[in-house]
N, C-alpha and C. Protein backbone atom coordinates (compact mmCIF):
# COMPACT_ATOMS: atom_id res chain seq x y z
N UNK A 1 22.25 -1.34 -6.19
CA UNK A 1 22.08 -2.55 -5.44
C UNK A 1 22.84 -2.41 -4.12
N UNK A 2 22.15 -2.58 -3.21
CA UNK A 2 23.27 -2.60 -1.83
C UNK A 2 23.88 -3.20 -1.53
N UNK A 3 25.05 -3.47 -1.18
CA UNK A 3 26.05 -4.55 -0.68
C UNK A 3 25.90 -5.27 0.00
N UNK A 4 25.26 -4.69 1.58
CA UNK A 4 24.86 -4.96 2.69
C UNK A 4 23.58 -4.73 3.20
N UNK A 5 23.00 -5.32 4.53
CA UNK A 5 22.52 -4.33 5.36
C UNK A 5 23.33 -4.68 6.45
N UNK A 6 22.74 -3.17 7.61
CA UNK A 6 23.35 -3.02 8.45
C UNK A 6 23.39 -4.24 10.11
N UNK A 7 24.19 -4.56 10.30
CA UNK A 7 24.22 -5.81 11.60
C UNK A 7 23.97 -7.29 10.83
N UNK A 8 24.32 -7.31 9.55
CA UNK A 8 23.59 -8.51 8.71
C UNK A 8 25.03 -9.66 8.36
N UNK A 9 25.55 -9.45 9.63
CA UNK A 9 26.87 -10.21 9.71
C UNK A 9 27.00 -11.61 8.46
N UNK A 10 25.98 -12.40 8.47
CA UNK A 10 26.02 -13.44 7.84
C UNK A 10 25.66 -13.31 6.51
N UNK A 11 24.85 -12.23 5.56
CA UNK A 11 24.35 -12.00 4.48
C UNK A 11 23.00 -12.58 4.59
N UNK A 12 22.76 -13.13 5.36
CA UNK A 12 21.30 -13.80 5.04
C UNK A 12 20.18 -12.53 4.65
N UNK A 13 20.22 -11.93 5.22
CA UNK A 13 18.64 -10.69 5.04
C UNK A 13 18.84 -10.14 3.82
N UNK A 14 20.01 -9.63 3.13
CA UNK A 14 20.78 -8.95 1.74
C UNK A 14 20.25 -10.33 0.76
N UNK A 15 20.73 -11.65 0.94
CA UNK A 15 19.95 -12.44 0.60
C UNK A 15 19.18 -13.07 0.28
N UNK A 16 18.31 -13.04 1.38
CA UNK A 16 16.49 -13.19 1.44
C UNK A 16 15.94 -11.96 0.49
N UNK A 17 16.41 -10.74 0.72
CA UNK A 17 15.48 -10.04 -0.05
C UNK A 17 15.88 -9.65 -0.84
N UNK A 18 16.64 -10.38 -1.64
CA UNK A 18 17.48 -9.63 -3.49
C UNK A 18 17.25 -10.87 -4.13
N UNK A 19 18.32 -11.98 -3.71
CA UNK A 19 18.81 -13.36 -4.27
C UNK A 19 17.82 -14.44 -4.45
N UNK A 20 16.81 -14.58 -3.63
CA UNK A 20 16.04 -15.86 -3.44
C UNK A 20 15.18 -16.21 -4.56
N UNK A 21 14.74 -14.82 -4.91
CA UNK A 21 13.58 -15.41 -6.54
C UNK A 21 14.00 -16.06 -7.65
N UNK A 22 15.76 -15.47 -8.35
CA UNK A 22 16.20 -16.18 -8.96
C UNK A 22 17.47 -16.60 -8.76
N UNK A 23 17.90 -17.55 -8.40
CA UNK A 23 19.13 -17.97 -7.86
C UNK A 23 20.45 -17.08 -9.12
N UNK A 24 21.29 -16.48 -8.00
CA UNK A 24 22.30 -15.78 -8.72
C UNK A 24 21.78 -14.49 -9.18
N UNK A 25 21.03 -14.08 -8.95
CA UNK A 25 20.37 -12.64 -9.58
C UNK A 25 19.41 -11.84 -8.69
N UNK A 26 20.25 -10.91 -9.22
CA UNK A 26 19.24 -9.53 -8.11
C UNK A 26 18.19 -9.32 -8.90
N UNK A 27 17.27 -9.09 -7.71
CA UNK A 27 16.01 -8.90 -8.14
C UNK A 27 15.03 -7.40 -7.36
N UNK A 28 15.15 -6.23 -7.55
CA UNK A 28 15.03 -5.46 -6.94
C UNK A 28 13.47 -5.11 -6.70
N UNK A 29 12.32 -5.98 -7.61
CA UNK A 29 10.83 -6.01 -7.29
C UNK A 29 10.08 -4.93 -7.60
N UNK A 30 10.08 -4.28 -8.70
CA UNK A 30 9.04 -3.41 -9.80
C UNK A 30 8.23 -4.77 -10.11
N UNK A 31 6.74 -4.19 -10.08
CA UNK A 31 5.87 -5.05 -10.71
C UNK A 31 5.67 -4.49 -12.20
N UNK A 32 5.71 -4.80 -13.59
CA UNK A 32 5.17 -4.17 -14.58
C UNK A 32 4.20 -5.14 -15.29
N UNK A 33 3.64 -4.48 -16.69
CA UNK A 33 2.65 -5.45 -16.77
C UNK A 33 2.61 -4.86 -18.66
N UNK A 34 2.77 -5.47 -19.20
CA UNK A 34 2.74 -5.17 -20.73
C UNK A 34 1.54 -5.21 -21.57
N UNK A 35 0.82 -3.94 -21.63
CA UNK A 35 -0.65 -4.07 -22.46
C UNK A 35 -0.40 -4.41 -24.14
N UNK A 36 -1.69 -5.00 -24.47
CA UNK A 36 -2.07 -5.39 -26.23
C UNK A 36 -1.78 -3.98 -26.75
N UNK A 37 -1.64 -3.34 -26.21
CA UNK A 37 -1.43 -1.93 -27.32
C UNK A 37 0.33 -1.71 -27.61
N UNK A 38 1.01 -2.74 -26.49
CA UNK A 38 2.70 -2.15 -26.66
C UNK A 38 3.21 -1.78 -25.81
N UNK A 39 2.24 -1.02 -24.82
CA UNK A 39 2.55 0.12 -23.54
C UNK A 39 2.52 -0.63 -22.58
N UNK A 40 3.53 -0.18 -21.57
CA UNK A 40 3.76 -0.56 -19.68
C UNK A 40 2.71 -0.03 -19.00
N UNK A 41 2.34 -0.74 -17.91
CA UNK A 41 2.12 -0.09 -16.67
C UNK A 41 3.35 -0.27 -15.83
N UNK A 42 3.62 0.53 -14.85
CA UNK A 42 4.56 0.17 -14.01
C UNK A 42 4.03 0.26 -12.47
N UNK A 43 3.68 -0.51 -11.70
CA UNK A 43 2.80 -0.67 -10.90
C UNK A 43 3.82 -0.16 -9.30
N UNK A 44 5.13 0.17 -9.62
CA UNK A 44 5.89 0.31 -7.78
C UNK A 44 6.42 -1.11 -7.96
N UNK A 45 7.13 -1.32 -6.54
CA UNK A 45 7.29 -2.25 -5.69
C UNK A 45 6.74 -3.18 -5.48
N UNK A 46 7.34 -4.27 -6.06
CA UNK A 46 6.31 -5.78 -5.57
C UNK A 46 7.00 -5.88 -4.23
N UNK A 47 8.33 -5.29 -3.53
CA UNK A 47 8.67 -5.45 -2.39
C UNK A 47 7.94 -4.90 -1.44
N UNK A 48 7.10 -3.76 -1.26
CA UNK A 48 6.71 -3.04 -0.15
C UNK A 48 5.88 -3.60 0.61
N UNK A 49 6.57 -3.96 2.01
CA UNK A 49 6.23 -5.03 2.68
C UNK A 49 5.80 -3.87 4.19
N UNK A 50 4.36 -5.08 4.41
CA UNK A 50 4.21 -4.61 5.87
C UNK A 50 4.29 -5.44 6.87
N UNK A 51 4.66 -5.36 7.88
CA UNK A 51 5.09 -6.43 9.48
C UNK A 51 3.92 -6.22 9.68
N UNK A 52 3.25 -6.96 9.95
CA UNK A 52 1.74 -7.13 11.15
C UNK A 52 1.96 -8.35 11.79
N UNK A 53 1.81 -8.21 12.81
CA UNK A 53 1.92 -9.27 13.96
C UNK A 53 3.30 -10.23 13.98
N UNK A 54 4.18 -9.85 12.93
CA UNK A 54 5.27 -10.37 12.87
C UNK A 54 5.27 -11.21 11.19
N UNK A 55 4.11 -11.38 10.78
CA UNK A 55 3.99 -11.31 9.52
C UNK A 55 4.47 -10.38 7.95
N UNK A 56 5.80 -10.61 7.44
CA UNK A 56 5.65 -9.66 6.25
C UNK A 56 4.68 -10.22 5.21
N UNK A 57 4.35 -9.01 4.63
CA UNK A 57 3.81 -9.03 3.22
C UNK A 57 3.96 -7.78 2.37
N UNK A 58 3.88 -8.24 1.09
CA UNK A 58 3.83 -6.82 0.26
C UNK A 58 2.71 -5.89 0.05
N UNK A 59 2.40 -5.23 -0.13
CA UNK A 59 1.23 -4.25 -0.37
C UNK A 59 0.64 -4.77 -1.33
N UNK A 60 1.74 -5.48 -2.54
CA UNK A 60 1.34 -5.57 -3.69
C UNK A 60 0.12 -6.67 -3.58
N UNK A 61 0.91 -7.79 -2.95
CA UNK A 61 -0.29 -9.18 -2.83
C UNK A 61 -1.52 -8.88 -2.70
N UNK A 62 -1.40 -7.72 -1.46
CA UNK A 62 -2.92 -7.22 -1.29
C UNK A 62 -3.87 -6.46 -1.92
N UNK A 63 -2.76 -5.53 -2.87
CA UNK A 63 -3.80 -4.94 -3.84
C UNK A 63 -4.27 -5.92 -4.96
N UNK A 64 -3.32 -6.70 -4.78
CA UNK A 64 -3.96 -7.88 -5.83
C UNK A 64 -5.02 -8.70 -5.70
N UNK A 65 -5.26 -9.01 -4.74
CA UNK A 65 -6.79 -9.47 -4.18
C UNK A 65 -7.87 -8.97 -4.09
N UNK A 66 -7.65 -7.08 -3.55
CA UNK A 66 -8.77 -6.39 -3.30
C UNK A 66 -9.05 -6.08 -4.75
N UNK A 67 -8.26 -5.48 -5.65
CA UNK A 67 -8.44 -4.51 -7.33
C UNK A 67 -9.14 -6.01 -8.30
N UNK A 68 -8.94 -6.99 -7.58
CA UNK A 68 -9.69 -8.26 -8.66
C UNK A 68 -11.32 -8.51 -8.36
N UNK A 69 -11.72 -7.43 -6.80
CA UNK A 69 -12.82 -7.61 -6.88
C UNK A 69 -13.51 -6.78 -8.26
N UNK A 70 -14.40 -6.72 -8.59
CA UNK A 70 -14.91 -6.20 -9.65
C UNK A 70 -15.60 -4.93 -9.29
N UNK A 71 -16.12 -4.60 -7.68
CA UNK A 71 -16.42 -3.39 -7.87
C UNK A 71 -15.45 -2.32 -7.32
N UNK A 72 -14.09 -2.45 -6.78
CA UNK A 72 -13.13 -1.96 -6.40
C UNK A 72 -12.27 -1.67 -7.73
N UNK A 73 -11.85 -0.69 -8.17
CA UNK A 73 -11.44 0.09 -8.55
C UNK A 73 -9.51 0.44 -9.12
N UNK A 74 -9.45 0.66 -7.19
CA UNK A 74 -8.26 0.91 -7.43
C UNK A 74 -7.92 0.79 -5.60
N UNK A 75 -6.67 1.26 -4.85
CA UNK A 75 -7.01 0.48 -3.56
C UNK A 75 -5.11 1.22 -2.74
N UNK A 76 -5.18 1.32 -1.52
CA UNK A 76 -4.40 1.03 -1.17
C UNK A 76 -4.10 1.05 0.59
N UNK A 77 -3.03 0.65 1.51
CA UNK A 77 -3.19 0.27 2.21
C UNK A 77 -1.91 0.54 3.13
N UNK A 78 -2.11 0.73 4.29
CA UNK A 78 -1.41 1.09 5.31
C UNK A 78 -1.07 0.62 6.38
N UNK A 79 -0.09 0.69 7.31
CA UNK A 79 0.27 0.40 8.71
C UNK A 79 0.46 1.22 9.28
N UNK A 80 -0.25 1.68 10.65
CA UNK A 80 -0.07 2.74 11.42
C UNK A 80 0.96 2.51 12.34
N UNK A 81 1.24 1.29 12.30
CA UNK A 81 2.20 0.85 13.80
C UNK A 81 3.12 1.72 14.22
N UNK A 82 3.37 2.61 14.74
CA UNK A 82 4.50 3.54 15.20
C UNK A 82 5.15 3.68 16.83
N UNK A 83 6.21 3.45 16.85
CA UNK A 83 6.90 3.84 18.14
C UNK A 83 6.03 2.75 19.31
N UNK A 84 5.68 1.65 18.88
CA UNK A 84 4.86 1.13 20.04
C UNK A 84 3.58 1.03 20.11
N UNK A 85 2.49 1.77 19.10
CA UNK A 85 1.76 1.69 19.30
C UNK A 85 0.64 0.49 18.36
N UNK A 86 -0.18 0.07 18.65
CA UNK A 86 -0.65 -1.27 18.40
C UNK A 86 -0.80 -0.85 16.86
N UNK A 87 -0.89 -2.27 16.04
CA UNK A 87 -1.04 -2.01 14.67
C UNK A 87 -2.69 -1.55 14.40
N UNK A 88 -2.85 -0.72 13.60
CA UNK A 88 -4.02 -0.29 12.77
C UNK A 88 -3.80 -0.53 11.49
N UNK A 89 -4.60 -1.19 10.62
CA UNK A 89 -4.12 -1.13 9.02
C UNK A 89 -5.10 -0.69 8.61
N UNK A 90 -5.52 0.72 7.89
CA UNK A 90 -6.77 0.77 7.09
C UNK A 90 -6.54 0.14 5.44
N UNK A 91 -7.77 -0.18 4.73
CA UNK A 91 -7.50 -0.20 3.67
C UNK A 91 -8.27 1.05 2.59
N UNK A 92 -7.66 2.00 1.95
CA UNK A 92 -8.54 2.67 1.32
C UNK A 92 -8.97 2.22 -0.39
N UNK A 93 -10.10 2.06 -0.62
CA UNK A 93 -10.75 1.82 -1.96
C UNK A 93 -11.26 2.84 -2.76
N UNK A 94 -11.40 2.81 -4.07
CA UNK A 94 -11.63 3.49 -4.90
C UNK A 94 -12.52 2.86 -5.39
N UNK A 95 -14.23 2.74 -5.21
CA UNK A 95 -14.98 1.67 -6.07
C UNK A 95 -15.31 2.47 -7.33
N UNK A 96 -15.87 1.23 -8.40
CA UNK A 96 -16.25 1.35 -9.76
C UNK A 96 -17.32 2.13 -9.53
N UNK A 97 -17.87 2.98 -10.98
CA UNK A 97 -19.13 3.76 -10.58
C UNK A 97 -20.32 3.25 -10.56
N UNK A 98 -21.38 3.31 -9.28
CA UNK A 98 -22.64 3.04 -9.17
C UNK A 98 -22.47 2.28 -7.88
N UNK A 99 -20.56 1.84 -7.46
CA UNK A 99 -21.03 1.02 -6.08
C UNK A 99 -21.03 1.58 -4.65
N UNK A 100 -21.12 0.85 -3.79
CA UNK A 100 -21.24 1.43 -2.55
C UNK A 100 -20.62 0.67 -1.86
N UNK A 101 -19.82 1.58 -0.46
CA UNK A 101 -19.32 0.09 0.31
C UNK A 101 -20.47 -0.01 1.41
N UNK A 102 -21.27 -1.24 1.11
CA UNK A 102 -22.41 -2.04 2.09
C UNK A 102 -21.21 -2.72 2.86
N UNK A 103 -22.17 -3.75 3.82
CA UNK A 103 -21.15 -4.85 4.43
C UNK A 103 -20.81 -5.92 3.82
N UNK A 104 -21.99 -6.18 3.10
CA UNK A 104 -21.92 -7.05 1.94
C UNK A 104 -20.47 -6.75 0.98
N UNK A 105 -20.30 -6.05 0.81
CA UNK A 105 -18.81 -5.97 -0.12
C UNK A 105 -17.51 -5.45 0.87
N UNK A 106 -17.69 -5.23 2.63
CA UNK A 106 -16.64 -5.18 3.20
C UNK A 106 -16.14 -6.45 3.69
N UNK A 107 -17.58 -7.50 3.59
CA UNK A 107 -17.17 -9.03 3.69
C UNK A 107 -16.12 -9.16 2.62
N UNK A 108 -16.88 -9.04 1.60
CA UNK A 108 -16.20 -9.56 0.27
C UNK A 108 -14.76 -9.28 -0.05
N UNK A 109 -14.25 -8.11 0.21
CA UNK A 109 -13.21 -7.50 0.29
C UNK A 109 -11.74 -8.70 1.41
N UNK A 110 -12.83 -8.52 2.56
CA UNK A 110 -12.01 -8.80 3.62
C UNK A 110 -11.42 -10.81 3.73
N UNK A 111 -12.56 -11.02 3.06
CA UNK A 111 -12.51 -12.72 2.53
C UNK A 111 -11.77 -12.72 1.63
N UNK A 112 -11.65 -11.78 0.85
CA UNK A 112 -10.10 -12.18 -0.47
C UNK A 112 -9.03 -12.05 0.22
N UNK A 113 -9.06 -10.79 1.09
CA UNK A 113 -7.50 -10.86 1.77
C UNK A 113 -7.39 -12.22 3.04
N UNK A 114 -8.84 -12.25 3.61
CA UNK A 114 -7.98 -13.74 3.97
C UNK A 114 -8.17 -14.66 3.81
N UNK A 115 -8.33 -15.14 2.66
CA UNK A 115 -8.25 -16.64 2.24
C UNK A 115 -7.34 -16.22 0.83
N UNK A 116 -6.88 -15.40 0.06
CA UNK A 116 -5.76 -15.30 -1.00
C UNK A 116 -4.82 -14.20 -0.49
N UNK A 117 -4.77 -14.11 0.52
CA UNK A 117 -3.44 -13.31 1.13
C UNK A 117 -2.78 -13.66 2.08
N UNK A 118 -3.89 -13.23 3.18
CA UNK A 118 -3.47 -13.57 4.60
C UNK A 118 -3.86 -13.03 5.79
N UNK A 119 -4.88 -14.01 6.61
CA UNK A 119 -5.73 -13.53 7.39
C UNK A 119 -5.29 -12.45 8.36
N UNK A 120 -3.58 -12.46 8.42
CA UNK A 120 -3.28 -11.47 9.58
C UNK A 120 -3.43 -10.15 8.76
N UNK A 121 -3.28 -9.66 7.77
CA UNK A 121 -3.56 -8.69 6.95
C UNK A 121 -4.70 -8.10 6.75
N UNK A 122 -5.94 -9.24 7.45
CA UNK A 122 -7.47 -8.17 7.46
C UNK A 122 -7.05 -6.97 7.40
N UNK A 123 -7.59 -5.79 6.79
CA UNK A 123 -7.68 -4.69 7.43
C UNK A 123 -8.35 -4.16 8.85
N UNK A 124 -7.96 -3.12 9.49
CA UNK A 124 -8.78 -3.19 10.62
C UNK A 124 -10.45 -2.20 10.27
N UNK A 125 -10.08 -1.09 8.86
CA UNK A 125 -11.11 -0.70 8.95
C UNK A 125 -11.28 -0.31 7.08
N UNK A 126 -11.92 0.18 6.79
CA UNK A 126 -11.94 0.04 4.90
C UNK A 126 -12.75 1.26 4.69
N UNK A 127 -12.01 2.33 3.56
CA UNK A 127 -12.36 3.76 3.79
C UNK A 127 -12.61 3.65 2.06
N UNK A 128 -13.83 4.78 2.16
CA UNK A 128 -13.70 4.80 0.84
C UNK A 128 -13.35 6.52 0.22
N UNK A 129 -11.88 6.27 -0.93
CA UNK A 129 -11.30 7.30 -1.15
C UNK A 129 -12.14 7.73 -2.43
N UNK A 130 -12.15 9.09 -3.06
CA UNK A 130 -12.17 9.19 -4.12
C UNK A 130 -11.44 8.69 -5.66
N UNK A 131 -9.94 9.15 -5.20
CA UNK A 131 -8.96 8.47 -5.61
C UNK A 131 -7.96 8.50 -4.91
N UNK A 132 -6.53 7.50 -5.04
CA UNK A 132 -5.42 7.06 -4.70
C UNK A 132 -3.83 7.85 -4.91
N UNK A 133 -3.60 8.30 -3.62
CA UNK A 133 -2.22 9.89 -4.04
C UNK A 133 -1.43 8.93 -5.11
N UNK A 134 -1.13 9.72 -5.94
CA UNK A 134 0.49 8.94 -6.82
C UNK A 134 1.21 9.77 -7.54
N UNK A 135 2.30 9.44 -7.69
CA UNK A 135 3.34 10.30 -8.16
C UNK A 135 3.42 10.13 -9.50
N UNK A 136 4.16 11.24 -10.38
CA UNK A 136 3.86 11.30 -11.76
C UNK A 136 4.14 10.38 -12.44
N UNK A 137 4.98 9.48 -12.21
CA UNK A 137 5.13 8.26 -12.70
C UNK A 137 3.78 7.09 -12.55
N UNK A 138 3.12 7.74 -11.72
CA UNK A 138 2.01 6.52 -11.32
C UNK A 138 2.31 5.67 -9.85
N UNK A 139 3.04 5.57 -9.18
CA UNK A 139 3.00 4.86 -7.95
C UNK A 139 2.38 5.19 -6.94
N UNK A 140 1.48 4.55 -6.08
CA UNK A 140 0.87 4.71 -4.94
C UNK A 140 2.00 5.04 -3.95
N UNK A 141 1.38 6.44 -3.16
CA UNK A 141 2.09 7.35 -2.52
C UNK A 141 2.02 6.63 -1.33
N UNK A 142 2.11 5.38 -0.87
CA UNK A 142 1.98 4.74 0.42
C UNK A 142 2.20 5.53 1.31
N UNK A 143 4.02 5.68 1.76
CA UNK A 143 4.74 6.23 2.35
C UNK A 143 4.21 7.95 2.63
N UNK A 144 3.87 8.60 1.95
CA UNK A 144 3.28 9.85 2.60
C UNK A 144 1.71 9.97 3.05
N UNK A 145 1.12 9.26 2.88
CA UNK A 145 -0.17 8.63 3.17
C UNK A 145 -0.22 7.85 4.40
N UNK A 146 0.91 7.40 5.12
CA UNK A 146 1.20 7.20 6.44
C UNK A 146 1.62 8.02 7.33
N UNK A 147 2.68 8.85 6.74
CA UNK A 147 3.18 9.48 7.20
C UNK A 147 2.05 10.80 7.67
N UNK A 148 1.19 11.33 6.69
CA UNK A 148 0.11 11.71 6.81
C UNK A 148 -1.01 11.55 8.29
N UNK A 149 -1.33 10.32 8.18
CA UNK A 149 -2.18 9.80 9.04
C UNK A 149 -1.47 9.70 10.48
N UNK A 150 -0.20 9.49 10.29
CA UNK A 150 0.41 9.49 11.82
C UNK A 150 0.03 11.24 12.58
N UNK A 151 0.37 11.62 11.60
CA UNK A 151 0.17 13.28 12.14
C UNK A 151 1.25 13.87 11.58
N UNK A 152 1.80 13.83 10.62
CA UNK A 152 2.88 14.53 10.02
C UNK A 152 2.10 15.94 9.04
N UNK A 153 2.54 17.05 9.24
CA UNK A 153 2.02 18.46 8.35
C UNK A 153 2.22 17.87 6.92
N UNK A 154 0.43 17.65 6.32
CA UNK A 154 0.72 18.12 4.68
C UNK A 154 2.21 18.34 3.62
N UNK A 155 2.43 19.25 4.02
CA UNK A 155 3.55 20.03 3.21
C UNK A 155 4.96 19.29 3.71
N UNK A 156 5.16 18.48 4.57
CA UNK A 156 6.34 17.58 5.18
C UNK A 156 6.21 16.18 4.68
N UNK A 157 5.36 15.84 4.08
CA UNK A 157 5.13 14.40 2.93
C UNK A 157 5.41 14.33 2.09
N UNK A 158 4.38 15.76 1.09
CA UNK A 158 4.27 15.51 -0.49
C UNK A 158 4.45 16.72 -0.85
N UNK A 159 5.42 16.52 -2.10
CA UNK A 159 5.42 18.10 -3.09
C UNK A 159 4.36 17.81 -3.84
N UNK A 160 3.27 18.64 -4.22
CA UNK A 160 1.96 18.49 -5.01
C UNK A 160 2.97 18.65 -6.32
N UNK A 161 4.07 19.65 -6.14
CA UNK A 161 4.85 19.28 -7.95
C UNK A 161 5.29 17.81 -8.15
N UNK A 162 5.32 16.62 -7.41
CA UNK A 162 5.39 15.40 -7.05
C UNK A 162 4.41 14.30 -7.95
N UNK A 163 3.37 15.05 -7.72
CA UNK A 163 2.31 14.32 -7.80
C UNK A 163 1.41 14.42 -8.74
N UNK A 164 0.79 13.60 -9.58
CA UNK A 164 -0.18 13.63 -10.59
C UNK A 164 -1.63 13.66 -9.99
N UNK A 165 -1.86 13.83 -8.86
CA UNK A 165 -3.29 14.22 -8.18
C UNK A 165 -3.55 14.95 -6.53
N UNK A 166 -2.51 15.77 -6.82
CA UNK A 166 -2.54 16.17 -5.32
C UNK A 166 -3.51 16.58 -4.86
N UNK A 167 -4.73 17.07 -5.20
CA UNK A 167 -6.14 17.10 -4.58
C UNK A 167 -6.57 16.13 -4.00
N UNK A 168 -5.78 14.62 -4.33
CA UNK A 168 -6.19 13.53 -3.41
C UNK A 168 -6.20 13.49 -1.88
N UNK A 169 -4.85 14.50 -1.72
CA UNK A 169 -4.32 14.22 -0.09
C UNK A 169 -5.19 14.77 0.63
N UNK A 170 -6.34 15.88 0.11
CA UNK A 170 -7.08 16.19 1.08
C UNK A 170 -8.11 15.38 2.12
N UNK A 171 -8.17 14.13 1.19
CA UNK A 171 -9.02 13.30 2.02
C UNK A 171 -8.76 12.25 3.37
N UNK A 172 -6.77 12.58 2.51
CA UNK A 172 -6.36 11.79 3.98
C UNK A 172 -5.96 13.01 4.92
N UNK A 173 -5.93 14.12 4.74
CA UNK A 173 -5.59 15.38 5.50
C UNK A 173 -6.59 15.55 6.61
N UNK A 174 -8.17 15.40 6.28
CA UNK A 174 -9.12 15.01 6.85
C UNK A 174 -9.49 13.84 7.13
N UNK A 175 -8.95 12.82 6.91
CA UNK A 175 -9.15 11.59 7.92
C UNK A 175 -7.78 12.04 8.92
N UNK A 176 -6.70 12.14 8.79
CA UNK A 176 -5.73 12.37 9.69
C UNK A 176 -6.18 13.40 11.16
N UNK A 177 -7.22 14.38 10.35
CA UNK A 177 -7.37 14.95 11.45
C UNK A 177 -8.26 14.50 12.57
N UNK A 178 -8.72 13.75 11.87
CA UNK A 178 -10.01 12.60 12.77
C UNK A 178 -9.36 12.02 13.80
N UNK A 179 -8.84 10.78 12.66
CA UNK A 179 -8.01 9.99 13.88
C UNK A 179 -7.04 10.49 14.83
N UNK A 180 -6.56 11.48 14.38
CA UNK A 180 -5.42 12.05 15.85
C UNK A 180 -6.17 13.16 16.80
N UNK A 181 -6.97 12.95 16.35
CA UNK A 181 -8.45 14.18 17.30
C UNK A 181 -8.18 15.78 17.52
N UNK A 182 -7.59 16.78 16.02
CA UNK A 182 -7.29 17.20 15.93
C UNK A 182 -8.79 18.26 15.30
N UNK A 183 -8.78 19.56 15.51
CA UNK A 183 -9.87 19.94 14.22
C UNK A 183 -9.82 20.78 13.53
């Protein structure tokens, strides 16, 4: 648990993001979820929050909106914002088998996040992955999946000994090279 953060003279921010859910108690924000069979999922961070436009939110809220559509799958989502440069958020999906992303379901998608999330959170564009990087524990590899797309080398993100699907990253290896106009 951290004591502090840094310049947080008054405690308020150490505060806001430990203390506030249950008064007197840290709360460090694993989402889990207990199946009829006995067994966990352990889903990450209900904290992992993105700034858009001055807006936080968690990743989590949002996968929670998009993974309840029925032909989405599995899902996850990014902020490109770096050093100044304007926000981009893609969202990448994993649909169920037989679907397709039409516009018809990039509406659909984009209407859950804003009317049960939050309209500043549209995505700006919606990719469809095979599957979603995660580490052997199961957590969405957010953080190297950005880091990725900014232009960071493969091998400076993710240890594939890391990871329970490292054949995934190839797809953001090749979108990365797109967007930074690399070939």
């Amino acid at each position: 648990m951290p004591l502090y953060f840094w310049n947080d003279v008054d405690f308020k921010r150490c505060q806001e993001s430990y203390f506030e859910s249950f008064e007197g108690l840290w709360r460090h924000g694993d989402w889990i979820r207990f199946t009829a069979r006995g067994t966990s999922v352990i889903y990450g961070r209900s904290d992992s929050t993105i700034n858009r436009f001055g807006i936080r939110m968690g990743t989590a809220e949002i996968y929670r909106v998009v993974e309840e559509i029925s032909e989405v799958r599995d899902s996850l989502v990014v902020d490109l914002e770096y050093l100044g440069r304007p926000s981009f958020m893609p969202l990448f999906v994993v649909l169920t088998a037989g679907q397709k992303l039409d516009q018809a379901l990039k509406e659909k998608i984009t209407q859950n996040i804003r009317t049960k999330a939050s309209a500043r959170h549209v995505p700006n564009e919606i990719y469809v992955a095979e599957e979603i990087p995660r580490t052997l524990t199961g957590k969405k590899m957010e953080v190297p999946v950005r880091k990725l797309l900014l232009g960071m080398p493969r091998d400076k993100v993710a240890s594939p000994d890391a990871m329970a699907n490292p054949q995934s990253l190839d797809f953001f290896v090749n979108l990365a090279s797109a967007l930074n106009g690399s070939s």
